[in-house]
PDB file of N, CA and C in Angstrom:
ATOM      1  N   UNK A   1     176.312 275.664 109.987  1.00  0.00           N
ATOM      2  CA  UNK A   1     175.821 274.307 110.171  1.00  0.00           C
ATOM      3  C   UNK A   1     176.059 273.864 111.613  1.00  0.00           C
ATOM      4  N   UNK A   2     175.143 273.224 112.006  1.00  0.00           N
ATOM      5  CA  UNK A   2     175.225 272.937 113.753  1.00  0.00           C
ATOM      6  C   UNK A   2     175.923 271.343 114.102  1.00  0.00           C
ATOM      7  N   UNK A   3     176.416 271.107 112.863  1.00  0.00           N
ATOM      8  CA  UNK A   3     176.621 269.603 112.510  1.00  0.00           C
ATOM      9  C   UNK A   3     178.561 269.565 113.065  1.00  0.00           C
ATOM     10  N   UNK A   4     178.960 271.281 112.908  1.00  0.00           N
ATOM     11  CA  UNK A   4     180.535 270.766 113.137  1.00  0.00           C
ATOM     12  C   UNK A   4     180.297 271.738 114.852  1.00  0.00           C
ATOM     13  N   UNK A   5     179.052 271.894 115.711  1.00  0.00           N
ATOM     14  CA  UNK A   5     179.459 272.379 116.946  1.00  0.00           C
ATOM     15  C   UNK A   5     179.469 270.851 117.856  1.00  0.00           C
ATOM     16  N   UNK A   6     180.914 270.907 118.330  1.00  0.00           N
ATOM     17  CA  UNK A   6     181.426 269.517 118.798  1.00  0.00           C
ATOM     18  C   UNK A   6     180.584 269.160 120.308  1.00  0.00           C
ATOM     19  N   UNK A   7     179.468 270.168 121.060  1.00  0.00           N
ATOM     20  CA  UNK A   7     178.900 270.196 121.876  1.00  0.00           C
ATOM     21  C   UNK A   7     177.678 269.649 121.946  1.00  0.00           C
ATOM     22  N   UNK A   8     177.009 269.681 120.459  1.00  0.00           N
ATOM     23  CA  UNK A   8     176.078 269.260 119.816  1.00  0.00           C
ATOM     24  C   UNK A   8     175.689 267.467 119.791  1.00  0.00           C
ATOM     25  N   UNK A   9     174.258 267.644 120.972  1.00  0.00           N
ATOM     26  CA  UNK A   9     173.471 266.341 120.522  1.00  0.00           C
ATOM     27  C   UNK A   9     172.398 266.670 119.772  1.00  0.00           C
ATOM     28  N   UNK A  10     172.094 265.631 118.755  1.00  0.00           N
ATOM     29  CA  UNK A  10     170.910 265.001 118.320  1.00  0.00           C
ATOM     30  C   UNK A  10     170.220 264.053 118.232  1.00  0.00           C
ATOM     31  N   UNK A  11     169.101 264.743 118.933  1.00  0.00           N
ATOM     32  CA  UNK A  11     168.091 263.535 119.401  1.00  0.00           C
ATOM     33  C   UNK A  11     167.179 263.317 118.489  1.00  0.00           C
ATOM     34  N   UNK A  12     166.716 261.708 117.861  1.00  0.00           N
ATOM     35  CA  UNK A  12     165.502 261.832 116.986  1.00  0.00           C
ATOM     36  C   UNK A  12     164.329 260.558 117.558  1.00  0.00           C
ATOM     37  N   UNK A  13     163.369 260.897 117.209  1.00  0.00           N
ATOM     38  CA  UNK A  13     162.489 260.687 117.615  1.00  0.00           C
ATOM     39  C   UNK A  13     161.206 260.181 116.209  1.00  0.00           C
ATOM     40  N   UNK A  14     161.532 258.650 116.544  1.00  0.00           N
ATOM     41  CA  UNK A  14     160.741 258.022 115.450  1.00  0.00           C
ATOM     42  C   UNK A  14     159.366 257.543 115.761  1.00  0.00           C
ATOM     43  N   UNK A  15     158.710 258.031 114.850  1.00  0.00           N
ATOM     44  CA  UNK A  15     157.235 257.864 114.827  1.00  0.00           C
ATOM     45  C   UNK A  15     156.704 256.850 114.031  1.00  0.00           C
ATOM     46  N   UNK A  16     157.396 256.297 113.641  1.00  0.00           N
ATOM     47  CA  UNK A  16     156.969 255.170 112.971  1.00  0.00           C
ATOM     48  C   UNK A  16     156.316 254.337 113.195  1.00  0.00           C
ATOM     49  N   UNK A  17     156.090 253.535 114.700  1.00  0.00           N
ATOM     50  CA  UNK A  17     155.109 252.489 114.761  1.00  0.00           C
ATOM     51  C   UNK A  17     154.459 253.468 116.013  1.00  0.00           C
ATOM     52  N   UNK A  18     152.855 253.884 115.599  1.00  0.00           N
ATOM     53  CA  UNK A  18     152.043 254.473 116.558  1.00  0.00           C
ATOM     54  C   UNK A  18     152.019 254.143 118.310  1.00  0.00           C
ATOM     55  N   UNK A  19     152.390 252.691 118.175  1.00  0.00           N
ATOM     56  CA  UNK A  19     152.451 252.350 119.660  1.00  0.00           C
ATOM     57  C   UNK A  19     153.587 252.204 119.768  1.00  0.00           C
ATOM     58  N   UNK A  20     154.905 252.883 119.548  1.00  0.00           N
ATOM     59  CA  UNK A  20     156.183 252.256 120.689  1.00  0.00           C
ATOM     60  C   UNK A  20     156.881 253.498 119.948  1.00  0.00           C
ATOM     61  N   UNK A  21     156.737 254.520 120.226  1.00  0.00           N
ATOM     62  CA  UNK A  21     158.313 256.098 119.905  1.00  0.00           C
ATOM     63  C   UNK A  21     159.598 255.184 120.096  1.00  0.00           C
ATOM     64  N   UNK A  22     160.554 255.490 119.607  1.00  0.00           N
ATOM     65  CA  UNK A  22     161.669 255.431 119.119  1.00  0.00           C
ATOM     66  C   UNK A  22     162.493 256.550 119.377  1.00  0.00           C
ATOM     67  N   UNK A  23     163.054 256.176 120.359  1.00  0.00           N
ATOM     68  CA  UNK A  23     164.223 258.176 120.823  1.00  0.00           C
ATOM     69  C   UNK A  23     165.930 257.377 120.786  1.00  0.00           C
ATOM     70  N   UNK A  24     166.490 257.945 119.937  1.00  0.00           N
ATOM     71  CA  UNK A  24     167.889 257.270 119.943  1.00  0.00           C
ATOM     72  C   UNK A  24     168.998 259.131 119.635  1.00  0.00           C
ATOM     73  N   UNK A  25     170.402 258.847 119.816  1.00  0.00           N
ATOM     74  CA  UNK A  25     171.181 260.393 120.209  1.00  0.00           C
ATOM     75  C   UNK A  25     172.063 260.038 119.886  1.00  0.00           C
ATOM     76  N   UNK A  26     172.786 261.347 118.955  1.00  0.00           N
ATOM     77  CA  UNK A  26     173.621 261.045 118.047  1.00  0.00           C
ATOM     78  C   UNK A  26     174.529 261.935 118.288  1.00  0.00           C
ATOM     79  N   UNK A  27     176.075 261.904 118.226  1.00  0.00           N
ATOM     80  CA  UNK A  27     177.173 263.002 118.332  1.00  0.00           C
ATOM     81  C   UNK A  27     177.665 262.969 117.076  1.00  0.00           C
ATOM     82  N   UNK A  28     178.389 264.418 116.314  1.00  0.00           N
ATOM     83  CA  UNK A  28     179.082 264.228 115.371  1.00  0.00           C
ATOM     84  C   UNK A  28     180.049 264.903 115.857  1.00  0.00           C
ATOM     85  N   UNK A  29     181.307 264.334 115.964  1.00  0.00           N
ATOM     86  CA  UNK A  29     182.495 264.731 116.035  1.00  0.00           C
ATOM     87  C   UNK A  29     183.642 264.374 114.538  1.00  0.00           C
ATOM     88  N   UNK A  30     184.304 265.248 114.514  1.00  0.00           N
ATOM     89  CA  UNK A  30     185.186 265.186 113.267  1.00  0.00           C
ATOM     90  C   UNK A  30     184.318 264.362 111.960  1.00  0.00           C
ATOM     91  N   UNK A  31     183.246 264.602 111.847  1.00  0.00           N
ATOM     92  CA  UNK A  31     182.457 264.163 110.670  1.00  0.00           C
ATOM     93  C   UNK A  31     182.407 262.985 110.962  1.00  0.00           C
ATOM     94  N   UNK A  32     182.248 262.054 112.044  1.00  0.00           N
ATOM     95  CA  UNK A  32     182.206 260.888 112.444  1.00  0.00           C
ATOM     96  C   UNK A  32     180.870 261.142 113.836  1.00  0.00           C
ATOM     97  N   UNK A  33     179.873 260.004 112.933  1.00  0.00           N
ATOM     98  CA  UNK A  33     178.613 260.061 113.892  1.00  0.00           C
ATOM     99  C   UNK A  33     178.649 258.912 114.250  1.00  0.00           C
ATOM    100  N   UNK A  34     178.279 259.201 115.467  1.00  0.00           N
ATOM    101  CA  UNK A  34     178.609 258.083 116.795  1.00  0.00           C
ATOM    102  C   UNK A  34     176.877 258.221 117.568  1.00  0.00           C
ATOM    103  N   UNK A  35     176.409 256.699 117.653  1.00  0.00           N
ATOM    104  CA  UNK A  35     175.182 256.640 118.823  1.00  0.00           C
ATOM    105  C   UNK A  35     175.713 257.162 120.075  1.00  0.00           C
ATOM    106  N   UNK A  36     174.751 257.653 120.789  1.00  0.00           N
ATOM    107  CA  UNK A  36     174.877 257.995 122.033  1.00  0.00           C
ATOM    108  C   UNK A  36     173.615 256.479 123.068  1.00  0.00           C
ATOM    109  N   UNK A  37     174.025 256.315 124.115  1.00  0.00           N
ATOM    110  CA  UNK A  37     173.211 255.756 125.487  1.00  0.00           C
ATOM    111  C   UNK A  37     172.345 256.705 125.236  1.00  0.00           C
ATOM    112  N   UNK A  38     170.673 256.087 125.685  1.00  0.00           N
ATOM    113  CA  UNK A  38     170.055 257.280 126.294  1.00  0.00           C
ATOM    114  C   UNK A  38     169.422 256.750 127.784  1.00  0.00           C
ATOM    115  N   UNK A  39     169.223 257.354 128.441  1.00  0.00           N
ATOM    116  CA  UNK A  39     168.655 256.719 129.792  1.00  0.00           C
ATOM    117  C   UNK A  39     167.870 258.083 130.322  1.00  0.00           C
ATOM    118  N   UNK A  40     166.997 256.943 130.497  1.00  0.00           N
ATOM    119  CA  UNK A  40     165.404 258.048 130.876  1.00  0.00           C
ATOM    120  C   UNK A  40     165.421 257.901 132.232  1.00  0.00           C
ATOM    121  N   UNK A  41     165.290 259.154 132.752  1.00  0.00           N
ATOM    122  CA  UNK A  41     164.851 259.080 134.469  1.00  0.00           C
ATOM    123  C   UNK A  41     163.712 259.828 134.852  1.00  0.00           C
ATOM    124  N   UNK A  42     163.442 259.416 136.214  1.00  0.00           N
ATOM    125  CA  UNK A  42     162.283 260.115 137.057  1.00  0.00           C
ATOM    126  C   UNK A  42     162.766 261.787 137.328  1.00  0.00           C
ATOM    127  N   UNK A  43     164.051 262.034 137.619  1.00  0.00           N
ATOM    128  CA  UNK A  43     164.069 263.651 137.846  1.00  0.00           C
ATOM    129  C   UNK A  43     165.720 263.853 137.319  1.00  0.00           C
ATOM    130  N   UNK A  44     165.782 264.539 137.427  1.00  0.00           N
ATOM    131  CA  UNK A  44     167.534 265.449 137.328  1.00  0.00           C
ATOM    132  C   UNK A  44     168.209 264.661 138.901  1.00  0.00           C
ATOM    133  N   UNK A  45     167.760 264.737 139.924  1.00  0.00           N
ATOM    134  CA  UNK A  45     168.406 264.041 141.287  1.00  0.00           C
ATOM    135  C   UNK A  45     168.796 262.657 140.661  1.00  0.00           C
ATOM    136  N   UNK A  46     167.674 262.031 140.430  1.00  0.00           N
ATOM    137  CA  UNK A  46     167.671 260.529 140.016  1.00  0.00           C
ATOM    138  C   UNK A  46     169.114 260.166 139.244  1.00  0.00           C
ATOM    139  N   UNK A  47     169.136 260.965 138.063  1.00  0.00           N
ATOM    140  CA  UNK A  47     170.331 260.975 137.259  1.00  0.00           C
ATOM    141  C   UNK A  47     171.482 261.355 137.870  1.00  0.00           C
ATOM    142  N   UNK A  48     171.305 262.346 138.569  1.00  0.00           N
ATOM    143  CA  UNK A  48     172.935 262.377 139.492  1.00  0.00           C
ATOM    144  C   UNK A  48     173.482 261.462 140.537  1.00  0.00           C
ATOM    145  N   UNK A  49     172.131 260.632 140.952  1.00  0.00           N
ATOM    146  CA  UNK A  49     172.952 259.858 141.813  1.00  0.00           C
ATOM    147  C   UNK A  49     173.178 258.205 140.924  1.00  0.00           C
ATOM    148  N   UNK A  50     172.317 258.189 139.938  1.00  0.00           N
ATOM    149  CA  UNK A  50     172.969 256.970 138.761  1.00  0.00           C
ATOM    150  C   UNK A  50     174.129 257.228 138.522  1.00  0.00           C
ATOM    151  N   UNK A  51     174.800 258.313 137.992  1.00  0.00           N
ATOM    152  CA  UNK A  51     175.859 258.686 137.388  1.00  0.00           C
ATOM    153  C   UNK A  51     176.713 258.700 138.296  1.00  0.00           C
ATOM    154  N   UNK A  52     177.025 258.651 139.982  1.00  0.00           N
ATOM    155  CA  UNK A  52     177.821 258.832 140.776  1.00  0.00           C
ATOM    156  C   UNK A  52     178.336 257.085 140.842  1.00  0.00           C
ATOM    157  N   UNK A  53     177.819 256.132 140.771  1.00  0.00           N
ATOM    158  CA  UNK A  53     178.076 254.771 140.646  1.00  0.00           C
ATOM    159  C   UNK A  53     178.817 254.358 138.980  1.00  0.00           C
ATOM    160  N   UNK A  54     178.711 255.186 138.079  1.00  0.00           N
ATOM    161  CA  UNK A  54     179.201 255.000 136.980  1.00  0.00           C
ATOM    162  C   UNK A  54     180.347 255.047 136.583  1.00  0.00           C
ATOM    163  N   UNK A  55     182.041 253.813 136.259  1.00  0.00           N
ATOM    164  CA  UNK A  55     182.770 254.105 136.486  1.00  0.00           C
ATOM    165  C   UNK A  55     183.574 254.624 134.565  1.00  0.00           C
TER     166      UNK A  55
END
């Protein structure tokens, strides 16, 4: 089961209303599921230099 690898995200992706996707990320650690942030960027650079201001 990929549910106890503690490295493990899951991302889901709701289709439910045709005009607006739904992407939300989930961790399970010790059988305890926790939301994750998600933050969408323009490239991989973009994100490293967001994350350098992040305390």
């Amino acid at each position: 089961s990929y549910a106890s690898e503690p490295d493990a995200h899951y991302v889901l992706i709701s289709t439910r209303d045709p005009e607006r996707h739904e992407l939300r990320s989930y961790r399970i650690l010790d059988g305890v599921v926790t939301e994750e942030p998600v933050t969408i960027v323009d490239s991989y650079e973009t994100a490293s230099a967001a994350t350098e201001n992040v305390n």
